[in-house]
Protein backbone atom coordinates (compact mmCIF):
# COMPACT_ATOMS: atom_id res chain seq x y z
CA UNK A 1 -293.08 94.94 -181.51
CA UNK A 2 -289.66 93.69 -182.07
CA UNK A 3 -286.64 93.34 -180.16
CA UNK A 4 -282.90 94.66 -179.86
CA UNK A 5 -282.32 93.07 -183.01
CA UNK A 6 -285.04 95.08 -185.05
CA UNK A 7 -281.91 97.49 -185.87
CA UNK A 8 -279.81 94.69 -187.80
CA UNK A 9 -282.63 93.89 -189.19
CA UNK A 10 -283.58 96.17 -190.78
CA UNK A 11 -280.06 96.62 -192.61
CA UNK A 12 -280.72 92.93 -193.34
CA UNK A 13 -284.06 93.36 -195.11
CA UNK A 14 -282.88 96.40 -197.08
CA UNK A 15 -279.55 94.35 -198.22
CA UNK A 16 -281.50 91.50 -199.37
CA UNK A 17 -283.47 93.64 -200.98
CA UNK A 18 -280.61 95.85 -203.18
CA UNK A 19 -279.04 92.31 -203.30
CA UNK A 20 -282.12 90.70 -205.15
CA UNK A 21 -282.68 93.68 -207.21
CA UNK A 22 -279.12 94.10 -208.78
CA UNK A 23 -280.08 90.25 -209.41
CA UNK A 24 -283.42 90.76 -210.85
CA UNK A 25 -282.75 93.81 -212.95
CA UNK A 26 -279.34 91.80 -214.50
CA UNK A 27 -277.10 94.94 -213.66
CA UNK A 28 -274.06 92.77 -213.82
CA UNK A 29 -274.92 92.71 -217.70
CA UNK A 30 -274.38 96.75 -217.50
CA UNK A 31 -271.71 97.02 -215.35
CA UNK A 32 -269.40 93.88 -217.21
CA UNK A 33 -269.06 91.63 -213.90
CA UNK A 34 -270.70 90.32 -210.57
CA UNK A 35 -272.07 93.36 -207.98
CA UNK A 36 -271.77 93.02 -204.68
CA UNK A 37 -273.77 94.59 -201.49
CA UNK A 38 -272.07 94.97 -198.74
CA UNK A 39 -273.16 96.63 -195.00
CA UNK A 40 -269.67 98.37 -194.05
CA UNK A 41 -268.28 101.12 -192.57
CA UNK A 42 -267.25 103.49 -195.52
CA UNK A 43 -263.57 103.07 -194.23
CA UNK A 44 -263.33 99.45 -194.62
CA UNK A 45 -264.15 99.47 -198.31
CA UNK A 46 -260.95 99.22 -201.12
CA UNK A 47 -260.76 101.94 -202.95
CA UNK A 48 -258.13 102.35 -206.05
CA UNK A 49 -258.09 100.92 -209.29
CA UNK A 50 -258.49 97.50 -208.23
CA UNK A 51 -262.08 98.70 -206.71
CA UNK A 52 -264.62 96.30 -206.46
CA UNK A 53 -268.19 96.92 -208.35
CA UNK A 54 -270.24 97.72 -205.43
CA UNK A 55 -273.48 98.82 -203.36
CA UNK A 56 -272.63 99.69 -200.08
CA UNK A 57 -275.28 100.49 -197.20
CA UNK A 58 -274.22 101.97 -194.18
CA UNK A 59 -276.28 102.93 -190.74
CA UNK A 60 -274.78 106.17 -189.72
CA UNK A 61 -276.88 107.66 -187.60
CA UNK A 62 -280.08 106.52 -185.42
CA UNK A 63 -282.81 109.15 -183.73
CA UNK A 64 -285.75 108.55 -181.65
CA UNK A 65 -289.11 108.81 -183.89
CA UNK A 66 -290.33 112.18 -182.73
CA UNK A 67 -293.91 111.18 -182.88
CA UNK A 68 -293.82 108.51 -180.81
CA UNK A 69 -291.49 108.68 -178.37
CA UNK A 70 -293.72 110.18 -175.88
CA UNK A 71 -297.06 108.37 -176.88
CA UNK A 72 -297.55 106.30 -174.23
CA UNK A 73 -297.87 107.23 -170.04
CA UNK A 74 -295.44 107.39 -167.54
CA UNK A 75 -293.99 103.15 -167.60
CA UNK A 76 -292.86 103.81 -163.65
CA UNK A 77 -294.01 104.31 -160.31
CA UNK A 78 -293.73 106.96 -157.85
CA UNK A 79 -291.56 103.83 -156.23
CA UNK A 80 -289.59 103.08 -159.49
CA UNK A 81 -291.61 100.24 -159.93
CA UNK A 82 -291.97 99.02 -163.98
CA UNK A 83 -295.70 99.86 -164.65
CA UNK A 84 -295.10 99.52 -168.72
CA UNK A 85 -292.78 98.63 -171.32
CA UNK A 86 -292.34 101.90 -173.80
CA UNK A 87 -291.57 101.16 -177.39
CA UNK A 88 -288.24 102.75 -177.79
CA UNK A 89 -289.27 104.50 -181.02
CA UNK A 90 -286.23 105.28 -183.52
CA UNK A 91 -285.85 106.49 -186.89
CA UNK A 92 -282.83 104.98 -189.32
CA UNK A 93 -280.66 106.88 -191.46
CA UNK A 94 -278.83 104.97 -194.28
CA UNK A 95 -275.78 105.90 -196.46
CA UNK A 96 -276.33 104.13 -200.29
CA UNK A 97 -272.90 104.35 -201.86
CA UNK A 98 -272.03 103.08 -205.10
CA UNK A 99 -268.20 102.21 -206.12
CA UNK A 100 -266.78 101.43 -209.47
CA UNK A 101 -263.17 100.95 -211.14
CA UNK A 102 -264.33 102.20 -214.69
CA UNK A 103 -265.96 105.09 -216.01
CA UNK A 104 -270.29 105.29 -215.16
CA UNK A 105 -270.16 102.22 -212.93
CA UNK A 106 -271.27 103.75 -210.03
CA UNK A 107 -273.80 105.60 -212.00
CA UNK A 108 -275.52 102.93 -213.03
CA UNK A 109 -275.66 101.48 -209.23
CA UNK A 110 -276.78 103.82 -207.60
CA UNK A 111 -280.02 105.04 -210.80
CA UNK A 112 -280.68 101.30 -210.38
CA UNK A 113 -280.55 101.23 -206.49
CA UNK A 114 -282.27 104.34 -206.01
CA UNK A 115 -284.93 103.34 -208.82
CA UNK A 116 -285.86 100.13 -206.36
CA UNK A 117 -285.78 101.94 -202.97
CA UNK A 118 -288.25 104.74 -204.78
CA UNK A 119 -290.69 101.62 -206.20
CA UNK A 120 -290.17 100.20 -202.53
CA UNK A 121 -291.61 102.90 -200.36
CA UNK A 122 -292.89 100.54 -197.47
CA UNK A 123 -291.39 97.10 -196.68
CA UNK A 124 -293.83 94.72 -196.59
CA UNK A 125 -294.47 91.57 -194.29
CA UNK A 126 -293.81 89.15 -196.30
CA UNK A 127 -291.15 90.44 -197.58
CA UNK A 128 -289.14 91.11 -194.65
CA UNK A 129 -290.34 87.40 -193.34
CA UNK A 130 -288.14 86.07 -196.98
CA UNK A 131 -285.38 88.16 -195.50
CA UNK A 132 -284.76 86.73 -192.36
CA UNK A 133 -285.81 83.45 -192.86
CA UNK A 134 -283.07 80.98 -192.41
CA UNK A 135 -282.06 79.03 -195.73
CA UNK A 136 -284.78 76.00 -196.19
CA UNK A 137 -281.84 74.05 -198.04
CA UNK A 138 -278.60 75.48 -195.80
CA UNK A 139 -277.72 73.77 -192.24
CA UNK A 140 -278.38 76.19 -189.46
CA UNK A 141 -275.83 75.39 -187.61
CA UNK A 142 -272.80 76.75 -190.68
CA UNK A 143 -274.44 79.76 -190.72
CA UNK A 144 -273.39 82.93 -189.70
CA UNK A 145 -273.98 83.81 -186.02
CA UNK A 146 -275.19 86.69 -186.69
CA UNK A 147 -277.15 85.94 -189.61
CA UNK A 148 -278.25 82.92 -187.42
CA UNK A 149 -279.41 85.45 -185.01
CA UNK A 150 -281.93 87.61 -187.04
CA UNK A 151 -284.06 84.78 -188.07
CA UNK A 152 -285.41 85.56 -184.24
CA UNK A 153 -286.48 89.21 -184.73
CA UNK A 154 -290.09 89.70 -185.06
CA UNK A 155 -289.50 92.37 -187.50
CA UNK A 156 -292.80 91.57 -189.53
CA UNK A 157 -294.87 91.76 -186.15
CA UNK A 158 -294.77 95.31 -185.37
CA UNK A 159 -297.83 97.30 -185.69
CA UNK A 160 -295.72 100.02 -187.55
CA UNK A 161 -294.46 99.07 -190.69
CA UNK A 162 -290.82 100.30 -192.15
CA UNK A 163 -291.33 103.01 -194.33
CA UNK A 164 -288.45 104.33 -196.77
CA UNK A 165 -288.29 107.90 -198.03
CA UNK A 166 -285.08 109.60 -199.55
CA UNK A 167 -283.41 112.39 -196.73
CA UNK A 168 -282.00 114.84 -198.50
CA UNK A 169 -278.21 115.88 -197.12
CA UNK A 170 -276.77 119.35 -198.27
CA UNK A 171 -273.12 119.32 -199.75
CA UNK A 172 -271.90 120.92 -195.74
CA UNK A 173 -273.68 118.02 -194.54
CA UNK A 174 -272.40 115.31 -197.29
CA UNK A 175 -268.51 116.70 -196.53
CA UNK A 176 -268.85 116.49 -192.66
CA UNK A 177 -270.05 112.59 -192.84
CA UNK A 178 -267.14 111.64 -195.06
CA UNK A 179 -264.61 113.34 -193.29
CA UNK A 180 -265.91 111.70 -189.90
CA UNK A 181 -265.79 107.87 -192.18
CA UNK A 182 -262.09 109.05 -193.20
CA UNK A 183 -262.77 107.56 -196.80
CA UNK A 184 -262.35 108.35 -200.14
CA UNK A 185 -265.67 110.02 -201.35
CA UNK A 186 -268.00 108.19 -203.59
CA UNK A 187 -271.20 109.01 -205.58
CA UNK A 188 -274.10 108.45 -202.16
CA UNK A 189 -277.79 109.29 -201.02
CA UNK A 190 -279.02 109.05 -197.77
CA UNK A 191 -282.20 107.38 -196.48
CA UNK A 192 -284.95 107.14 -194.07
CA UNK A 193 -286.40 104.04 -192.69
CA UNK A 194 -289.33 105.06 -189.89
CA UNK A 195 -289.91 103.85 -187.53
CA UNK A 196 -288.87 101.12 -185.74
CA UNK A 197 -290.23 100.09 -182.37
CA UNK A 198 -288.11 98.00 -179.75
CA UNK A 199 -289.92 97.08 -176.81
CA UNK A 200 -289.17 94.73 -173.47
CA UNK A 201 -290.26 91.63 -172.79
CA UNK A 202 -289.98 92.52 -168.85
CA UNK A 203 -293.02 91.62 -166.82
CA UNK A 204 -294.83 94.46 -165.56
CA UNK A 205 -297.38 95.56 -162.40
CA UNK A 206 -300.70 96.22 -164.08
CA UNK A 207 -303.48 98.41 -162.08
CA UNK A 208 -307.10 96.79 -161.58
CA UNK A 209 -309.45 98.78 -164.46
CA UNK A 210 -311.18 101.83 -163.77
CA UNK A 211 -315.31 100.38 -162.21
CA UNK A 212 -316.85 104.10 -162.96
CA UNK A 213 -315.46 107.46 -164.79
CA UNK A 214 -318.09 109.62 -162.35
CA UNK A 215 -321.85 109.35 -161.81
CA UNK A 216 -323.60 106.57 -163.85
CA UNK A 217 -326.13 107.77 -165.86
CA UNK A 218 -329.87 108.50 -164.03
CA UNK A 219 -331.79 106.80 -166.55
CA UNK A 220 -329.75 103.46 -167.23
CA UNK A 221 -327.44 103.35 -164.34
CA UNK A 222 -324.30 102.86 -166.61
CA UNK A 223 -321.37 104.50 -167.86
CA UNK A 224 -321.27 104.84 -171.53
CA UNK A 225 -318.58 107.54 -171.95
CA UNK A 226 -318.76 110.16 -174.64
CA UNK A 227 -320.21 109.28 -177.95
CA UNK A 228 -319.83 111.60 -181.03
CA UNK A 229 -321.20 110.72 -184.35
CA UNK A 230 -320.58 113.00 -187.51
CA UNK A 231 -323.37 114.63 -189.37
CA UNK A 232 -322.52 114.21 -192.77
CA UNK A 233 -323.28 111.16 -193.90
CA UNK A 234 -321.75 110.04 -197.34
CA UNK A 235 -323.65 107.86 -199.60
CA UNK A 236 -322.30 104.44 -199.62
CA UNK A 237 -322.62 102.11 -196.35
CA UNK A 238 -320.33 102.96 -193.26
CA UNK A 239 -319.92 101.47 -189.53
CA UNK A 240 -319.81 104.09 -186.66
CA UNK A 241 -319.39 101.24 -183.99
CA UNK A 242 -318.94 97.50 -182.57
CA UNK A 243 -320.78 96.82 -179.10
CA UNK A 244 -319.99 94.33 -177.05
CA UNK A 245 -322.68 93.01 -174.59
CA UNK A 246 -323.88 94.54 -171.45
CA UNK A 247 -320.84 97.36 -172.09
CA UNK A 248 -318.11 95.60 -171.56
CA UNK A 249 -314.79 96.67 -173.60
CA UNK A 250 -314.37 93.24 -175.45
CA UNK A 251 -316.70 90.58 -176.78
CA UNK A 252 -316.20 86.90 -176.10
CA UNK A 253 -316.76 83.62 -178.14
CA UNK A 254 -320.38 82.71 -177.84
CA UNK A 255 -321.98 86.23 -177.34
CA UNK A 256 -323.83 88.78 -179.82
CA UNK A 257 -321.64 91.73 -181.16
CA UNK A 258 -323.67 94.50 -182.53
CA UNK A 259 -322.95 96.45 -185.60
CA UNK A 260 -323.71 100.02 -186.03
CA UNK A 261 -324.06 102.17 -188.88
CA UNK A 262 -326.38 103.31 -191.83
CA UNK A 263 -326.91 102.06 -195.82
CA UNK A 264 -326.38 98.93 -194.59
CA UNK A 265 -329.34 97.50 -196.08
CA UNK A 266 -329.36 94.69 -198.44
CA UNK A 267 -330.06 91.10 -199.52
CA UNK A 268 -327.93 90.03 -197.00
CA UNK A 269 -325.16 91.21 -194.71
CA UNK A 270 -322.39 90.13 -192.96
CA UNK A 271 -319.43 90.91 -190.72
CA UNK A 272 -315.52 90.05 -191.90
CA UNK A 273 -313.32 89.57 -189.09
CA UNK A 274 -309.40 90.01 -190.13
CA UNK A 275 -306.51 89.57 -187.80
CA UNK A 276 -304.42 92.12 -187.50
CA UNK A 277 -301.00 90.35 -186.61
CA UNK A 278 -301.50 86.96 -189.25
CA UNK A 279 -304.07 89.86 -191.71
CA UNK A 280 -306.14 86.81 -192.49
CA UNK A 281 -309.93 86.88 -192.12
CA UNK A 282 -313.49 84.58 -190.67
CA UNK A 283 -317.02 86.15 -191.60
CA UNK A 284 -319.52 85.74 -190.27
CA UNK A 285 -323.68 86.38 -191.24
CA UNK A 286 -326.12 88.43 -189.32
CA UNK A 287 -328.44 87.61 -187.08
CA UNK A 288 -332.24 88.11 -187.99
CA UNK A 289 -333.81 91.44 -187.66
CA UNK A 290 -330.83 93.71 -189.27
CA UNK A 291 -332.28 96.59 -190.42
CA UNK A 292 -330.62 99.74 -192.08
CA UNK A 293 -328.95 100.99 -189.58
CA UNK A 294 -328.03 98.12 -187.03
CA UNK A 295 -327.21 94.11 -187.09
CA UNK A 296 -326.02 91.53 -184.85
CA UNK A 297 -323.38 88.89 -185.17
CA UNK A 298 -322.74 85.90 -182.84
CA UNK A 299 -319.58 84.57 -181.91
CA UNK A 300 -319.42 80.95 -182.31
CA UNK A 301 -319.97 78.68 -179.28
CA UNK A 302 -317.13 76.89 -177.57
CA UNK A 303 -318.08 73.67 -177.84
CA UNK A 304 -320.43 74.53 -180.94
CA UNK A 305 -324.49 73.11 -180.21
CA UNK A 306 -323.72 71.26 -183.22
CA UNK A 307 -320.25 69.52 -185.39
CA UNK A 308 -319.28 72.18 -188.07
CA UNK A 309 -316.52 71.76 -190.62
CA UNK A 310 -312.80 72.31 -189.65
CA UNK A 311 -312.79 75.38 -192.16
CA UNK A 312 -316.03 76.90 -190.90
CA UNK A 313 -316.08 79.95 -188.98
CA UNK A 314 -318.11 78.32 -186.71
CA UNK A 315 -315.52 76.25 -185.71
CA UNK A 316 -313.62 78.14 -182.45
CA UNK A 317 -310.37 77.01 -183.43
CA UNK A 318 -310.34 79.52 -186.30
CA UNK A 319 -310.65 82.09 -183.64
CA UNK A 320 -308.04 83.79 -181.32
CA UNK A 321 -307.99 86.04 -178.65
CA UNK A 322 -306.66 89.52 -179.49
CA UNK A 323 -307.24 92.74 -181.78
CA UNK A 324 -309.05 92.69 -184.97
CA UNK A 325 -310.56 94.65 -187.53
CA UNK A 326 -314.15 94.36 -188.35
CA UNK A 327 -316.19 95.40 -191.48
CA UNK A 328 -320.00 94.58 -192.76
CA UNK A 329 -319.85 93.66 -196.41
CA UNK A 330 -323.51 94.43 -197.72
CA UNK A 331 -324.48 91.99 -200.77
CA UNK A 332 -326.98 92.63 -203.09
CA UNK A 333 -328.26 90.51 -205.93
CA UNK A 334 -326.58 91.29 -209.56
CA UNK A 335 -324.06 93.81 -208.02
CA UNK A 336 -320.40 94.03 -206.88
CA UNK A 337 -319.99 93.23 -203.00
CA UNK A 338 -319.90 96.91 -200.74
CA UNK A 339 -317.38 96.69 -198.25
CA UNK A 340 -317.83 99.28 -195.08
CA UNK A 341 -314.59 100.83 -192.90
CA UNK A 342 -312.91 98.86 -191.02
CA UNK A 343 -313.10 99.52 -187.35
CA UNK A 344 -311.26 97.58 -184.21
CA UNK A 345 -313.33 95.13 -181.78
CA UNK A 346 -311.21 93.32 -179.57
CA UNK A 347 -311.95 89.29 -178.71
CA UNK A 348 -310.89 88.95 -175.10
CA UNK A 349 -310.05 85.11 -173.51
CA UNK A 350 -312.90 83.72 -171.35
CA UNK A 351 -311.62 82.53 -168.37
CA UNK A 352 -313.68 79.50 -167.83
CA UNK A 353 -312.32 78.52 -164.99
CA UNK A 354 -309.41 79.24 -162.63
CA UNK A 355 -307.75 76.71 -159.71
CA UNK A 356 -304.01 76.83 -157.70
CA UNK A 357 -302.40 73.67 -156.01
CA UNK A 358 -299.12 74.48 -153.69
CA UNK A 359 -296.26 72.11 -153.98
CA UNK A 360 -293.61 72.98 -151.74
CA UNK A 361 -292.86 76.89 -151.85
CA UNK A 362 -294.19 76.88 -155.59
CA UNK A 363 -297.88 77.25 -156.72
CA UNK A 364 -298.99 76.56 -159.73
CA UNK A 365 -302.42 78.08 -161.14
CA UNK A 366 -304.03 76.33 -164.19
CA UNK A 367 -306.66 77.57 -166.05
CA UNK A 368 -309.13 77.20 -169.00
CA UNK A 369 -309.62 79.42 -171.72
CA UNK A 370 -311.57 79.82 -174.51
CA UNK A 371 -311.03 80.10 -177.74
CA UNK A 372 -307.77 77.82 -177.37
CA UNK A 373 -304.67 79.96 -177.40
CA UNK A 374 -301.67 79.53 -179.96
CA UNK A 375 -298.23 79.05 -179.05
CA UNK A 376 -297.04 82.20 -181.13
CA UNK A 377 -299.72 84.38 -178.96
CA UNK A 378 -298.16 86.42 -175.88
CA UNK A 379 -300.11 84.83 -173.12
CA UNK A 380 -299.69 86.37 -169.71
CA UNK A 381 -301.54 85.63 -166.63
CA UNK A 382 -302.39 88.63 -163.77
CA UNK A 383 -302.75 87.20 -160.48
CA UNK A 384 -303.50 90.37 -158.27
CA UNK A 385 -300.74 93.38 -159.88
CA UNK A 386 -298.58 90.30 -160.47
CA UNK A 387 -298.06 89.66 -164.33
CA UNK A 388 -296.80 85.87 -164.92
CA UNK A 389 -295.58 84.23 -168.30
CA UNK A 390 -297.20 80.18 -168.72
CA UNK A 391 -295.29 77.24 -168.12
CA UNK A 392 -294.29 75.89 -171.87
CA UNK A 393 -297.09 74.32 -174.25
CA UNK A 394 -296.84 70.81 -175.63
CA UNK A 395 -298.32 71.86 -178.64
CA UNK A 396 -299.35 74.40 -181.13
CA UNK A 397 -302.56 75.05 -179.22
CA UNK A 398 -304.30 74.43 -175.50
CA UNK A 399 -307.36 75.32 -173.92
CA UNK A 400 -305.79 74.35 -170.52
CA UNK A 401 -302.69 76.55 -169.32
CA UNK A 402 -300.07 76.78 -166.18
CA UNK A 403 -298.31 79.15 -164.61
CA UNK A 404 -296.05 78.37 -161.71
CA UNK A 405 -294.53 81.03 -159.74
CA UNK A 406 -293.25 80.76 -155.86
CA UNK A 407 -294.27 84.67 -155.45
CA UNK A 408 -297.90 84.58 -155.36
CA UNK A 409 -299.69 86.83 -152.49
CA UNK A 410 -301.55 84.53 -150.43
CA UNK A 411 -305.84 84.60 -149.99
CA UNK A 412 -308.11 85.61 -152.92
CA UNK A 413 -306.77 86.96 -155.52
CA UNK A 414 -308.71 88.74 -158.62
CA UNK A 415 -307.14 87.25 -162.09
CA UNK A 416 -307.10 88.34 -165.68
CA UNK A 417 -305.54 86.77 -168.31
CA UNK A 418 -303.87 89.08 -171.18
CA UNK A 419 -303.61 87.32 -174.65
CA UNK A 420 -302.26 89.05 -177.36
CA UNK A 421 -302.75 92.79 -175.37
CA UNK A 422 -306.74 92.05 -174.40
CA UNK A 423 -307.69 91.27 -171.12
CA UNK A 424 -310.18 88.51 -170.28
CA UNK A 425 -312.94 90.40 -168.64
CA UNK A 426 -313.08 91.35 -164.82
CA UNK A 427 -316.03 93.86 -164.51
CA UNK A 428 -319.49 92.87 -164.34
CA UNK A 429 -321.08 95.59 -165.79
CA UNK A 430 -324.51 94.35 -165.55
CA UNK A 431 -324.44 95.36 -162.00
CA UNK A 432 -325.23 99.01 -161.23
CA UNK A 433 -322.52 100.41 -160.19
CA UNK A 434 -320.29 97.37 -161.60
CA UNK A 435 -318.70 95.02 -159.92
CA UNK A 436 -315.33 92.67 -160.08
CA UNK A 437 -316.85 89.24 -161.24
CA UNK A 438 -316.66 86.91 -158.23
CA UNK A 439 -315.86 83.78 -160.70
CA UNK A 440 -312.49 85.50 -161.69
CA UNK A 441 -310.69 85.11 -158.40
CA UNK A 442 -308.16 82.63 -156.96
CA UNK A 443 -307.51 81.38 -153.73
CA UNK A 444 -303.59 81.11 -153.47
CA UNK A 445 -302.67 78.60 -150.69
């Protein structure tokens, strides 16, 4: 998710991107002179015969995405209380308008502006990282504020990525918008860039999970929920599911994860692990006894039994906490690689331990966690309903972290702590019916 300055933004990204592509393309060879890109109000660009040769891309209107507006559950109480922070889901519409003193100039803007927003239909990660980025060989401090100030959007780290698609504007509509800009009508196409999400940093109450969703099951005593597998099977290998032990929603570092599917025979198989936020990936090879139609992987130890390489995926500080997306590449001797669907498993923080020391009115809790979390993770601790951020990091990484707050219930608390969106786990579900772990509690003095 991004912030409140996702919308700027994203006006910045698509600027640099005309900007570089007038650049790229050497338009000022067909045009006789320098073109400039501009972000304006239609009204505040010179018009006349000393017009300037020039893209200009304006915001004029903004509407909240209809598909996702209502996605997620009510974010307040019957009390008014903040239960969740809602992506405020919007949809941008841009005005491309191309001016020119001499005859075909704007032509030739706006065929080569519209050519790179139509070979540009989604705008990549890295791209819109290049964008804001602040100037490796330009001082900070001279520039703009509010260029200054976009280099702190987290644009790129939205699960949604900015997608462009030309919005077509009949000649009523086209005459309305430039008699509200009061300007002198040039050549223009309108755009839509969907969608952006803006969401709150604001802590929030978070409910204890759900133990049971009715009667555990006679024969095993647990709760597996619905399961639904399709019928037709195609013919290369596929993956219908990733169990964690014992049921629980999320595996942790040191435990088996098992694989589920069918073709998934071969010489040898394995599971790729890719980040979803960083889209980098750790694999890791199956356990003995795969067979066709299920194999095992196991997380790596933290501390490993034994010293592995710092690039290894054994090693646990490759490894995060959070969402990722999981496939089982099947290899077989003398032929390409055969890469199954992707499908989500989420890594949830162990809470290895937990202990709180009052000083004064203030108590601080510290605990450990494995794997060690990064300092670009969101790390929040839930002590009770009560949803703390930590005390600040000394470095890019810790296994030990703090979070000091003088509005702690007092007695035993239950505690989770949420890294990256996944819980550490609370529910013993070995127990029939389950039961809140007794080693993730508190005592708050």
């Amino acid at each position: 998710m991004t912030g409140p300055l996702g919308l700027a933004a994203v006006t910045a990204v698509l600027k640099d991107l005309l900007d570089n592509g007038m650049i790229d393309h050497s338009v000022s060879d067909s045009v006789g002179g320098p073109v400039d890109v501009t972000a304006l109000p239609p009204d505040r660009i010179k018009t006349g015969e000393q017009e300037k040769t020039q893209l200009n891309l304006f915001l004029y209107q903004v509407t909240p995405n209809a598909a996702l507006r209502n996605a997620d559950l009510p974010s307040r109480d019957r009390n008014g209380a903040r239960l969740t922070n809602p992506p405020l889901a919007l949809d941008l519409f841009y005005l491309l308008t191309a001016y020119g003193s001499d005859d075909f100039e704007g032509e030739i803007l706006l065929g080569y502006a519209m050519q790179l927003l139509h070979e540009t239909p989604v705008l990549s990660r890295d791209a819109i990282r290049r964008s804001l980025a602040a100037p490796t060989d330009v001082d900070g401090g001279i520039l703009p504020p509010t260029v200054a100030a976009l280099t702190a959007a987290d644009l790129a780290d939205q699960v949604e990525q900015i997608k462009l698609a030309p919005h077509p504007l009949n000649t009523e509509e086209m005459s309305k918008l430039w008699t509200a800009f009061q300007a002198k009508y040039r050549p223009s196409v309108a755009y839509q860039a969907s969608v952006l999400l803006i969401e709150s940093t604001l802590p929030t109450r978070s409910a204890l999970p759900v133990l049971t969703r009715g009667e555990p099951d006679p024969a095993t005593g647990r709760d597996r929920g619905v399961i639904v597998h399709a019928s037709a099977r195609p013919p290369f290998p596929a993956l219908d599911a990733a169990s964690p032990p014992d049921d629980q929603t999320a595996v942790r570092m040191g435990e088996l994860l098992t694989l589920t599917g069918f073709r998934l025979e071969g010489d040898t198989v394995a599971a790729r692990f890719t980040r979803l936020r960083e889209g980098d990936f750790v694999e890791l090879g199956a356990e003995a006894g795969a067979t066709d139609h299920e194999f095992q992987v196991r997380m790596p130890p933290d501390p490993p039994a034994a010293p592995v390489p710092d690039a290894s995926p054994l090693n646990p500080a490759n490894w995060r906490a959070g969402v990722y997306a999981v496939e089982a590449i099947v290899r077989v001797a003398g032929e390409d690689d055969r890469h199954t669907n992707q499908i989500p498993v989420l890594l949830a923080p162990r809470l290895d331990s937990v202990a709180a020391a009052a000083a004064g009115s203030d108590v601080t809790v510290t605990v450990d966690v494995s794997p060690p979390v990064r300092r670009t993770q969101r790390v929040r601790l839930i002590v009770g309903n009560r949803e703390l951020a930590p005390d600040a990091m000394a470095g890019e990484s810790a296994q030990t972290l703090t979070f000091t707050s003088d509005a702690f219930a007092s007695g035993s608390q239950w505690t989770r702590l949420r890294v990256d969106g996944v819980d550490s786990i609370l529910v013993d579900r070995t127990a029939s019916p389950p039961v809140f772990d007794a080693s993730q509690s508190v005592t708050i003095p």
